[in-house]
C-alpha atoms as a PDB file:
ATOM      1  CA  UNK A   1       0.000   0.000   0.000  1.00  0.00           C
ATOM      2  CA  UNK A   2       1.536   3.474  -1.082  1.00  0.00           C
ATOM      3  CA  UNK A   3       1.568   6.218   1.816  1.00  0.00           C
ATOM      4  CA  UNK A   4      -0.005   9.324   1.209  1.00  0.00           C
ATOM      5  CA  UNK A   5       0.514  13.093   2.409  1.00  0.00           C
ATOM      6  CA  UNK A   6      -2.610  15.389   1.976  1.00  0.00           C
ATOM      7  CA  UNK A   7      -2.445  19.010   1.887  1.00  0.00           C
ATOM      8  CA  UNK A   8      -5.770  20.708   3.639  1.00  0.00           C
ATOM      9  CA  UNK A   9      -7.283  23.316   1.344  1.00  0.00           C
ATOM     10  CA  UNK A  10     -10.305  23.868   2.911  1.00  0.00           C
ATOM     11  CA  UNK A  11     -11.749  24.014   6.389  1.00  0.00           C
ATOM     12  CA  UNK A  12     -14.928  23.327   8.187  1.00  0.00           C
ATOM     13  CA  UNK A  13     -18.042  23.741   5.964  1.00  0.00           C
ATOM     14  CA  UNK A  14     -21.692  23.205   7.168  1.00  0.00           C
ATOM     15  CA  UNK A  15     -22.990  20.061   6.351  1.00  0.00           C
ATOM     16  CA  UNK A  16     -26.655  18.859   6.636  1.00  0.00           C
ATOM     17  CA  UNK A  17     -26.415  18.938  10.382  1.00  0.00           C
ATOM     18  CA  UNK A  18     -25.027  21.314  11.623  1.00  0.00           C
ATOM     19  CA  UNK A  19     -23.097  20.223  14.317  1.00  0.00           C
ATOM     20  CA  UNK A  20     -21.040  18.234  11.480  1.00  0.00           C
ATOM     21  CA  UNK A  21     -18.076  20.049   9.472  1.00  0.00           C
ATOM     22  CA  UNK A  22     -15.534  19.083   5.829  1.00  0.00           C
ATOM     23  CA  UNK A  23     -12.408  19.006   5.809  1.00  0.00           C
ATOM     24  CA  UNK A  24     -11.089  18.432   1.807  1.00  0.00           C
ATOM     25  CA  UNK A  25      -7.553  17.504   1.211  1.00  0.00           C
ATOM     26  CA  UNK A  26      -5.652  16.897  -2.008  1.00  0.00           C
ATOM     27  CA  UNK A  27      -2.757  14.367  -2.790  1.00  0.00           C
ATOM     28  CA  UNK A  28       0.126  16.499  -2.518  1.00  0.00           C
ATOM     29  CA  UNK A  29       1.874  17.308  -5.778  1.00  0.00           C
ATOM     30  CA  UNK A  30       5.318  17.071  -4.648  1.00  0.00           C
ATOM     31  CA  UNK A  31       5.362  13.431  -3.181  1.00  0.00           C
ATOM     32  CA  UNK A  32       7.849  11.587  -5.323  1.00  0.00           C
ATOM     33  CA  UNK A  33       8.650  14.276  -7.186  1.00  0.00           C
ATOM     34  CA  UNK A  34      12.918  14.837  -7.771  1.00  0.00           C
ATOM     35  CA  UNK A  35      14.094  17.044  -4.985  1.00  0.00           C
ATOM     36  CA  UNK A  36      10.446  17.482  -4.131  1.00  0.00           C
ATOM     37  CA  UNK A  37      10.100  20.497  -6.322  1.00  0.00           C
ATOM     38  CA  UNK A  38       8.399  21.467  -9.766  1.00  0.00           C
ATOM     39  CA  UNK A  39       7.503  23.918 -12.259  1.00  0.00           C
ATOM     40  CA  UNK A  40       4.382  24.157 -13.916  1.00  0.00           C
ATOM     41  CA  UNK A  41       3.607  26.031 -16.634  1.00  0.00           C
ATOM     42  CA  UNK A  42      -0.515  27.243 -15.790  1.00  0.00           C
ATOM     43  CA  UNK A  43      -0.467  28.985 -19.142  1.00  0.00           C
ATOM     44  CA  UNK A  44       1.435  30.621 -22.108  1.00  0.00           C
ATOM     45  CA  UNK A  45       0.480  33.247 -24.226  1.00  0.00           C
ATOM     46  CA  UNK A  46       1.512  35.790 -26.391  1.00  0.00           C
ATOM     47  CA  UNK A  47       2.496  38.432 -24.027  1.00  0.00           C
ATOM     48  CA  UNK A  48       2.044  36.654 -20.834  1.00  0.00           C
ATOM     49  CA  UNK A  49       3.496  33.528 -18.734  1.00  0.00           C
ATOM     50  CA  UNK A  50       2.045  32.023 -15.882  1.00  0.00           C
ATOM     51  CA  UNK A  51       3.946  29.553 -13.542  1.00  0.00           C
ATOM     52  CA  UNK A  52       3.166  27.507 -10.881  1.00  0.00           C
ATOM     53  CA  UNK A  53       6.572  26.831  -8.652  1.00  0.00           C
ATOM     54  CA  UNK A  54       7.058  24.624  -5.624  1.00  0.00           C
ATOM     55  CA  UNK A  55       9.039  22.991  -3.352  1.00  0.00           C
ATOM     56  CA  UNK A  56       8.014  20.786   0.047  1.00  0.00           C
ATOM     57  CA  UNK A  57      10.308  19.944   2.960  1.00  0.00           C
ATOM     58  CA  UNK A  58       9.396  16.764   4.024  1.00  0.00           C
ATOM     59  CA  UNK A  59      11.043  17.353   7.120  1.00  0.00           C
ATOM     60  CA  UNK A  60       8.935  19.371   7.980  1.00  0.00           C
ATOM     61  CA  UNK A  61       5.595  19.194   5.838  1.00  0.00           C
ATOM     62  CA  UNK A  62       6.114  22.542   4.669  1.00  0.00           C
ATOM     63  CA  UNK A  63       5.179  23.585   1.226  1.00  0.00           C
ATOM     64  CA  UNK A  64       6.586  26.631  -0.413  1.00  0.00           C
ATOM     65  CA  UNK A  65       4.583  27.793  -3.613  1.00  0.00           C
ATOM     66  CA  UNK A  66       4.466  30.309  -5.633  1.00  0.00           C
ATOM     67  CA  UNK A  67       2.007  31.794  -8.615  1.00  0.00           C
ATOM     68  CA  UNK A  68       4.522  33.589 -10.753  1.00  0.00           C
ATOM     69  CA  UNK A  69       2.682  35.896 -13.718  1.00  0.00           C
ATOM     70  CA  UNK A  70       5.260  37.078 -16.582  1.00  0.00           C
ATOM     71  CA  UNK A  71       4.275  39.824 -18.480  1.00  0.00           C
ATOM     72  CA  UNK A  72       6.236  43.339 -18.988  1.00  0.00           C
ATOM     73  CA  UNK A  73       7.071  42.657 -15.400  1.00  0.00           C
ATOM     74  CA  UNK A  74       6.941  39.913 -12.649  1.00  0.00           C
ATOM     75  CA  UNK A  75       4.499  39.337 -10.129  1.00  0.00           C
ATOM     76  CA  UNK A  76       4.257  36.652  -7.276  1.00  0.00           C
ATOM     77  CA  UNK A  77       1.538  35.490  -5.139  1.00  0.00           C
ATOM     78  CA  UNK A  78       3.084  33.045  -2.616  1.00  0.00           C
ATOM     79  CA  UNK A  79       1.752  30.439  -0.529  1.00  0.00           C
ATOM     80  CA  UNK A  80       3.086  28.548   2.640  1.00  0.00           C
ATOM     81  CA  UNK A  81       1.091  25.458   3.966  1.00  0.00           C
ATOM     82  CA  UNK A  82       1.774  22.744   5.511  1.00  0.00           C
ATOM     83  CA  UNK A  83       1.103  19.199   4.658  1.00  0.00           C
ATOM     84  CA  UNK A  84      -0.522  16.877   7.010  1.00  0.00           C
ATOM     85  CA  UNK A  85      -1.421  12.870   6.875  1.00  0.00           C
ATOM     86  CA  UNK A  86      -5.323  11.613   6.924  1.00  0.00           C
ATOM     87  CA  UNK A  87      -4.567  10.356  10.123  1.00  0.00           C
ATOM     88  CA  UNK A  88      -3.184  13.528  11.438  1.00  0.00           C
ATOM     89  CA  UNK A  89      -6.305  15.448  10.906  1.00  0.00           C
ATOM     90  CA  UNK A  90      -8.326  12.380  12.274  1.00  0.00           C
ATOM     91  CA  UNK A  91      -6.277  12.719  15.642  1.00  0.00           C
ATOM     92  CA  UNK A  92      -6.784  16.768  15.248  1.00  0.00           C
ATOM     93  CA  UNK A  93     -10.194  16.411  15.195  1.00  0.00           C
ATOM     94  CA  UNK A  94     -10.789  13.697  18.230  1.00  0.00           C
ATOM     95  CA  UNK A  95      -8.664  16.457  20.157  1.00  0.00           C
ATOM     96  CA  UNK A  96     -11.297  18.957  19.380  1.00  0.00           C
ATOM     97  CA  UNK A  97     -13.925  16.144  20.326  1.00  0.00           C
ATOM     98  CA  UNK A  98     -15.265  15.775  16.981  1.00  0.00           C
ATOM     99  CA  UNK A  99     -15.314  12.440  14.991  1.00  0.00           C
ATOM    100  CA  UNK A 100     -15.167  10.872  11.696  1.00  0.00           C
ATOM    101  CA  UNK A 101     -18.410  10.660  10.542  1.00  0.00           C
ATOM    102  CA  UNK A 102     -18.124  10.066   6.220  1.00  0.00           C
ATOM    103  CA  UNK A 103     -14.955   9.894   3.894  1.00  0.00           C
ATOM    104  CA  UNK A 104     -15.477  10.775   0.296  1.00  0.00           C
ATOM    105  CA  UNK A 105     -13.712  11.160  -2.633  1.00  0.00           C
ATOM    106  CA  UNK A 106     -15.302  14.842  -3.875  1.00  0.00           C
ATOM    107  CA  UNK A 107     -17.756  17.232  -2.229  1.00  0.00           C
ATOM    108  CA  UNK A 108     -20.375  14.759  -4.641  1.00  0.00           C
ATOM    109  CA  UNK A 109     -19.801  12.586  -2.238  1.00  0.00           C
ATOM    110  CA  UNK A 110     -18.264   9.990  -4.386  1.00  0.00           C
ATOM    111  CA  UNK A 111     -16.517   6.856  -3.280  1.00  0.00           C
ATOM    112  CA  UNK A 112     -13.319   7.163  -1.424  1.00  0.00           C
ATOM    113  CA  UNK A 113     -10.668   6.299  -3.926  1.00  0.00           C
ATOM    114  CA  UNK A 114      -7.885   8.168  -2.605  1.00  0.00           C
ATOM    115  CA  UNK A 115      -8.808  11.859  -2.453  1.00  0.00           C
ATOM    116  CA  UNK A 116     -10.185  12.832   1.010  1.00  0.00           C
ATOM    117  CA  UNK A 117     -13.201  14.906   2.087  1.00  0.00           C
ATOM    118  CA  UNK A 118     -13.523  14.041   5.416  1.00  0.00           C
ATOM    119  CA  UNK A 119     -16.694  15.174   7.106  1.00  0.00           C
ATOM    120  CA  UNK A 120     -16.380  16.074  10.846  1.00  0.00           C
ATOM    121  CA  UNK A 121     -19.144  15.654  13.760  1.00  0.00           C
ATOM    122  CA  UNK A 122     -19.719  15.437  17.649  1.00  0.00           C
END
């Protein structure tokens, strides 16, 4: 079975009761990856570049990222996050005396394949 590290992108949305709360996480990009960096190019045109740049410490979990736009000039938009297991945000949540209540794939609520949308409740 292949480990996984999920990065949290969104946090706490109502639910149908609401006492319950999502969590959605993504497959990190970087996991695997040479020197756990990359550069993606988002989109190329005529006078314009845009980049997506990263690079994750596994030590510890921390993703650096950055949105880079080309044009007669350079702008960034950065981003810092850190990257946590499924079972890290389980444990996170018990702590805060909620509990697993559904696992899905999407916010469709399709099967759990691998993605994670974890939904939170007391």
């Amino acid at each position: 079975m292949v480990a996984r590290l999920y990065l949290v992108v969104a946090v706490l949305i109502q639910t149908l009761d609401d006492r319950a709360g999502g969590v959605e996480s993504d497959e990190a990009k970087l996991v695997g990856r040479v020197d756990h960096q990359y550069v993606h190019a988002e989109a190329i045109e005529i006078d314009s570049v845009w980049l997506d740049v990263a690079r994750y410490d596994p030590a510890t979990q921390m993703l650096d990222e950055s949105h880079v736009v080309l044009t007669s000039g350079v702008r960034l938009f950065p981003v810092v996050q850190r990257l946590i297991w499924p079972g890290e945000m389980d444990l996170m949540a018990r702590i805060a005396g909620l509990r697993l209540k559904e696992r899905w794939d999407d916010w469709d609520r399709s099967a759990y394949t691998g993605n994670v949308v974890s939904v939170y409740g007391r």
